[in-house]
C-alpha atoms as a PDB file:
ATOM      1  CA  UNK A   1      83.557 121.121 105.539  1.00  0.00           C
ATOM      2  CA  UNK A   2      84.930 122.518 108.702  1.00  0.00           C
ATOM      3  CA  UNK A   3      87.919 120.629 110.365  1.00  0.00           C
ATOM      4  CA  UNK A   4      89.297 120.450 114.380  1.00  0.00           C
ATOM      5  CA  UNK A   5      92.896 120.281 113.935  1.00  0.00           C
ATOM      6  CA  UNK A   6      95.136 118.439 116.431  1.00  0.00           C
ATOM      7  CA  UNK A   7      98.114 119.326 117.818  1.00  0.00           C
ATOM      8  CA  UNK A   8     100.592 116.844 115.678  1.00  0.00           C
ATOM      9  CA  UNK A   9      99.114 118.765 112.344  1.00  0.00           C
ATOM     10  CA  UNK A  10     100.020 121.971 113.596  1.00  0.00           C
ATOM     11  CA  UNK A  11     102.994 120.868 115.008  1.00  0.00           C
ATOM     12  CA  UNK A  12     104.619 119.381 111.772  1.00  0.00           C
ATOM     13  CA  UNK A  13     103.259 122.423 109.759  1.00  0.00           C
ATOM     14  CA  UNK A  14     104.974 125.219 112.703  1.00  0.00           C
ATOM     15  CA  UNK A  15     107.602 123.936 114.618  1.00  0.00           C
ATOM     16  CA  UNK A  16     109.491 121.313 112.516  1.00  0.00           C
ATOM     17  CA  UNK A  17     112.163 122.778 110.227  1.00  0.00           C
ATOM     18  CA  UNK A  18     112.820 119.919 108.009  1.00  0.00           C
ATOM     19  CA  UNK A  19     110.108 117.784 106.742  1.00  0.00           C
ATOM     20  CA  UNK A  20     109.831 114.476 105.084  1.00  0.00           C
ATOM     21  CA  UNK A  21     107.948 114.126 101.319  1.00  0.00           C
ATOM     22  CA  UNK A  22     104.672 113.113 103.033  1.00  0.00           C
ATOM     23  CA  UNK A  23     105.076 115.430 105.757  1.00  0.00           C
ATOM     24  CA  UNK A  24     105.370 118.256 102.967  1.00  0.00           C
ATOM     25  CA  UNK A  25     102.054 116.867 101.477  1.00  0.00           C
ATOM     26  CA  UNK A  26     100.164 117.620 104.749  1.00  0.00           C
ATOM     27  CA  UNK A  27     101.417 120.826 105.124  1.00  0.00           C
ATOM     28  CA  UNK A  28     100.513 121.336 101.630  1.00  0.00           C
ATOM     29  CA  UNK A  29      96.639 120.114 102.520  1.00  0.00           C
ATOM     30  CA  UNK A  30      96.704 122.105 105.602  1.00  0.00           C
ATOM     31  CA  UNK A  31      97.311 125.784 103.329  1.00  0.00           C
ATOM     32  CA  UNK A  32      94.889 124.927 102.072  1.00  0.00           C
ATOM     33  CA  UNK A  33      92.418 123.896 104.386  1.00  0.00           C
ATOM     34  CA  UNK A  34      93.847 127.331 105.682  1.00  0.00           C
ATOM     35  CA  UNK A  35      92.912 129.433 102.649  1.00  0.00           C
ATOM     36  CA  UNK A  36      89.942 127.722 102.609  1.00  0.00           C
ATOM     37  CA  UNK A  37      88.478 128.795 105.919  1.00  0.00           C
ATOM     38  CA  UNK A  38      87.606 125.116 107.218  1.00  0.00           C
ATOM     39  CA  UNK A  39      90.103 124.970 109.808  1.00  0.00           C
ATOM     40  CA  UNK A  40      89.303 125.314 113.482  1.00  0.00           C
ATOM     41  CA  UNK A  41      90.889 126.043 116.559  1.00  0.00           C
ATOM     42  CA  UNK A  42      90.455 125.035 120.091  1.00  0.00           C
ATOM     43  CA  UNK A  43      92.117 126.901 122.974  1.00  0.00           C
ATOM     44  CA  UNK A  44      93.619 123.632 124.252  1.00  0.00           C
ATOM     45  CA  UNK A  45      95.497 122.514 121.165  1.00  0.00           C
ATOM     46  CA  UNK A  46      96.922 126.374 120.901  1.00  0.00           C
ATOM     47  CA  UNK A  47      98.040 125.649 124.357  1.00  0.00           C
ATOM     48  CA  UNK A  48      99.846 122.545 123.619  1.00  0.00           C
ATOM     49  CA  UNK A  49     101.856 124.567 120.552  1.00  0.00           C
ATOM     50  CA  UNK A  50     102.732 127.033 122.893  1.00  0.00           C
ATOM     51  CA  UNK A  51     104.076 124.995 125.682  1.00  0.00           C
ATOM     52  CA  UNK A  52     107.845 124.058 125.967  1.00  0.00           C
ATOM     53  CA  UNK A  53     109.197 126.824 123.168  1.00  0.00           C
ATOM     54  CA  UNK A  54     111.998 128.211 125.846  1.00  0.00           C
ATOM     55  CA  UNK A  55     112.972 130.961 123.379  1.00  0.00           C
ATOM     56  CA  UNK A  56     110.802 133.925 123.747  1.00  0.00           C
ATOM     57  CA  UNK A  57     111.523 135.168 120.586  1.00  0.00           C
ATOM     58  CA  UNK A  58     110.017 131.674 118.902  1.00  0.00           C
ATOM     59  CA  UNK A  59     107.452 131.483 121.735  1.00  0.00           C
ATOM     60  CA  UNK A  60     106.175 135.281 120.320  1.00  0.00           C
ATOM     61  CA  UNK A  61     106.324 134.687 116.542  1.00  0.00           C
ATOM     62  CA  UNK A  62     104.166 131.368 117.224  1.00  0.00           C
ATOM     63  CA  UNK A  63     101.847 132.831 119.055  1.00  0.00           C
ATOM     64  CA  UNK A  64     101.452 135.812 116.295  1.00  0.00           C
ATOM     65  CA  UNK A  65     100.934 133.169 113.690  1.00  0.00           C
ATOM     66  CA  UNK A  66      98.115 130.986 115.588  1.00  0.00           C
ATOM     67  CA  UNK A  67      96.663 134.854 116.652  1.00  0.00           C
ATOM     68  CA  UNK A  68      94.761 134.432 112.655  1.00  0.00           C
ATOM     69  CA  UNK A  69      92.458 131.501 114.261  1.00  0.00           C
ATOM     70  CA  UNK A  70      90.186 131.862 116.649  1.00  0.00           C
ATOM     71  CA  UNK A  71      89.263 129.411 119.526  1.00  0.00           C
ATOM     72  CA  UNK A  72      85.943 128.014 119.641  1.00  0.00           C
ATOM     73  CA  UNK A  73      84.232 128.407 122.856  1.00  0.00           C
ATOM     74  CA  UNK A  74      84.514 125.376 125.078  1.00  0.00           C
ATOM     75  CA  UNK A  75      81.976 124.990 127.773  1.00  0.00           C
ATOM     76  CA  UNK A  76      80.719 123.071 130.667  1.00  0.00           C
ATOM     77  CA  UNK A  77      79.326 120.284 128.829  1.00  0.00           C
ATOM     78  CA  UNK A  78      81.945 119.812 126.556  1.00  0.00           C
ATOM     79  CA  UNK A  79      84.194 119.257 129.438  1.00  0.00           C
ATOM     80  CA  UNK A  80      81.480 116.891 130.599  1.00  0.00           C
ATOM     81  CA  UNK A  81      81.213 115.011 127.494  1.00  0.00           C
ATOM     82  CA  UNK A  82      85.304 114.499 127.519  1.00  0.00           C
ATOM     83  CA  UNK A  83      85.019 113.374 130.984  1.00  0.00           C
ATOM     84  CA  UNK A  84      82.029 110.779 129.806  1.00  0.00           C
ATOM     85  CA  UNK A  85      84.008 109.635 126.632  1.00  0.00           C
ATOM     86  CA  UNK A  86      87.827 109.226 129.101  1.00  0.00           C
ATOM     87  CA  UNK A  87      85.434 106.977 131.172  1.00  0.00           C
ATOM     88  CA  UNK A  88      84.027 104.969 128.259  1.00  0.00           C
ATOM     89  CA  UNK A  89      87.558 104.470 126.948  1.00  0.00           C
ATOM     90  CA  UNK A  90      89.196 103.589 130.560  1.00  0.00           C
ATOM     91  CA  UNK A  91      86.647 100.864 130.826  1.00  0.00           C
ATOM     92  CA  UNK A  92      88.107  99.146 127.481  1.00  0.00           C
ATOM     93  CA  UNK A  93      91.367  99.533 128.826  1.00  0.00           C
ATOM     94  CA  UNK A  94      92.528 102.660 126.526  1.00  0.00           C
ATOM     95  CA  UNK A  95      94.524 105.643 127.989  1.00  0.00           C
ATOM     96  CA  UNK A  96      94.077 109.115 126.663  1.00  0.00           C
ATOM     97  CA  UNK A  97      94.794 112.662 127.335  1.00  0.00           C
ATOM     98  CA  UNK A  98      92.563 114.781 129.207  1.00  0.00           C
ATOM     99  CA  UNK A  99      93.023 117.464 125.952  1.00  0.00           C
ATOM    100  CA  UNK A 100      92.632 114.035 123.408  1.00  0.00           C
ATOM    101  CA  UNK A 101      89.102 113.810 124.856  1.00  0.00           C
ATOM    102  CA  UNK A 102      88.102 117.160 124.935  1.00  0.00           C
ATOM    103  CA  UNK A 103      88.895 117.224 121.301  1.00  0.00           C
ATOM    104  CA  UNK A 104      87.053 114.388 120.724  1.00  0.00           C
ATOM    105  CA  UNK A 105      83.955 115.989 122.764  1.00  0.00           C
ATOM    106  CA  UNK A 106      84.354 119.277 120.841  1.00  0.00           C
ATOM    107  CA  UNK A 107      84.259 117.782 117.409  1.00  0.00           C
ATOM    108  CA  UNK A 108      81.336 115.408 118.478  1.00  0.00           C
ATOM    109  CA  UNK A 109      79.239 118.471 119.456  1.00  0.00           C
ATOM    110  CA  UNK A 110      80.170 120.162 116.369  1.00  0.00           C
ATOM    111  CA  UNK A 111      79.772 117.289 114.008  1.00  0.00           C
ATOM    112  CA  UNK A 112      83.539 117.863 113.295  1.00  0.00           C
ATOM    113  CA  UNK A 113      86.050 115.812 111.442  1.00  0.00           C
ATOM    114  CA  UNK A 114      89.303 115.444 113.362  1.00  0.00           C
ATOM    115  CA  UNK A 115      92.498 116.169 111.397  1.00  0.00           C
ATOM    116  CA  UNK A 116      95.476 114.659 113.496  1.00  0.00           C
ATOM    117  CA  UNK A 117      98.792 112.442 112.835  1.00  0.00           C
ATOM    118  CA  UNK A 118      98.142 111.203 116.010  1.00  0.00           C
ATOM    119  CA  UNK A 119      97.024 106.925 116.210  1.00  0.00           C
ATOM    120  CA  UNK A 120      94.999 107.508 119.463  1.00  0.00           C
ATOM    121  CA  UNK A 121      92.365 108.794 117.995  1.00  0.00           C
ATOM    122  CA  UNK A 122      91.467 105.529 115.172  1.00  0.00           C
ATOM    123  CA  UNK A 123      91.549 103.676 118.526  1.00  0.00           C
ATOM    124  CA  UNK A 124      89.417 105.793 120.537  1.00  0.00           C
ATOM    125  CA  UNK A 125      86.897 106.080 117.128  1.00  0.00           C
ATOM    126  CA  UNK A 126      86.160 102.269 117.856  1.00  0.00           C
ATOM    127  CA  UNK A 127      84.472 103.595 120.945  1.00  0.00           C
ATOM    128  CA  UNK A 128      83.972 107.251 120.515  1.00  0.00           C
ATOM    129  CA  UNK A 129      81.470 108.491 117.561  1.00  0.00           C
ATOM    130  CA  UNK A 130      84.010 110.557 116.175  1.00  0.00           C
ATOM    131  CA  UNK A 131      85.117 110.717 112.790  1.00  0.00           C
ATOM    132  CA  UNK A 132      88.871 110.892 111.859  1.00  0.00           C
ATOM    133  CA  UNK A 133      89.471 113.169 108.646  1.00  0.00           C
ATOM    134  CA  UNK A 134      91.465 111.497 105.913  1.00  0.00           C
ATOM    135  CA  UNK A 135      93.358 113.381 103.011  1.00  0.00           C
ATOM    136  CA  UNK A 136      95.609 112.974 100.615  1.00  0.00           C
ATOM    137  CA  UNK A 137      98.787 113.142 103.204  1.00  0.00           C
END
């Protein structure tokens, strides 16, 4: 089974230097999702790991690391879809990211579990047929 991986996953896994027990555990789960070959990347959530690293040095060795995954294609109706699924959540009175919802549409199209530390997306799966991935973290 192939997984979209958010931001906050990659985040705790990259760019934190100390981690907590649990956090450790998903790291742990993400290697091997990793050696496994289910993990998948969107241009987006490489995006939001690159921005804000002011040192150039970190900004280079980052972007060497996430160089092993490549994006999959995003196109117009994917953006479409995200648009569509923002709308349906506005209208029950939930905010999102523009990114959270193209994620959402991506892994929709693709039938795609979404990995992510990130709460938004239980709430937006009471609207939103997307399916949140839960492991042992």
């Amino acid at each position: 089974m192939k997984l979209l991986v958010d931001t906050s996953i990659w985040s705790v896994a990259l760019r934190r230097k100390k981690l907590t027990v649990a956090e450790k555990t998903l790291v742990s789960e993400l290697e091997v999702l990793i050696k496994n070959m289910q993990v998948i990347m969107i241009g987006p959530v490489r995006q939001e790991l690159l921005s804000g690293i002011a040192d150039n040095k970190q900004y280079e060795v980052l972007k060497t690391r996430l160089a092993l995954f490549e994006d999959l294609p995003i196109y117009t109706d994917d953006y479409e879809r995200a648009a569509f699924f923002y709308n349906i959540c506005r209208s029950k009175g939930i905010q999102g990211s523009h990114i959270d919802f193209l994620i959402c549409s991506v892994a929709t199209k693709h039938k795609l579990p979404i990995f992510t530390l990130d709460r938004d997306f239980s709430i937006y799966a009471d609207y939103l047929p997307i399916r949140i991935y839960q492991g042992r973290y």
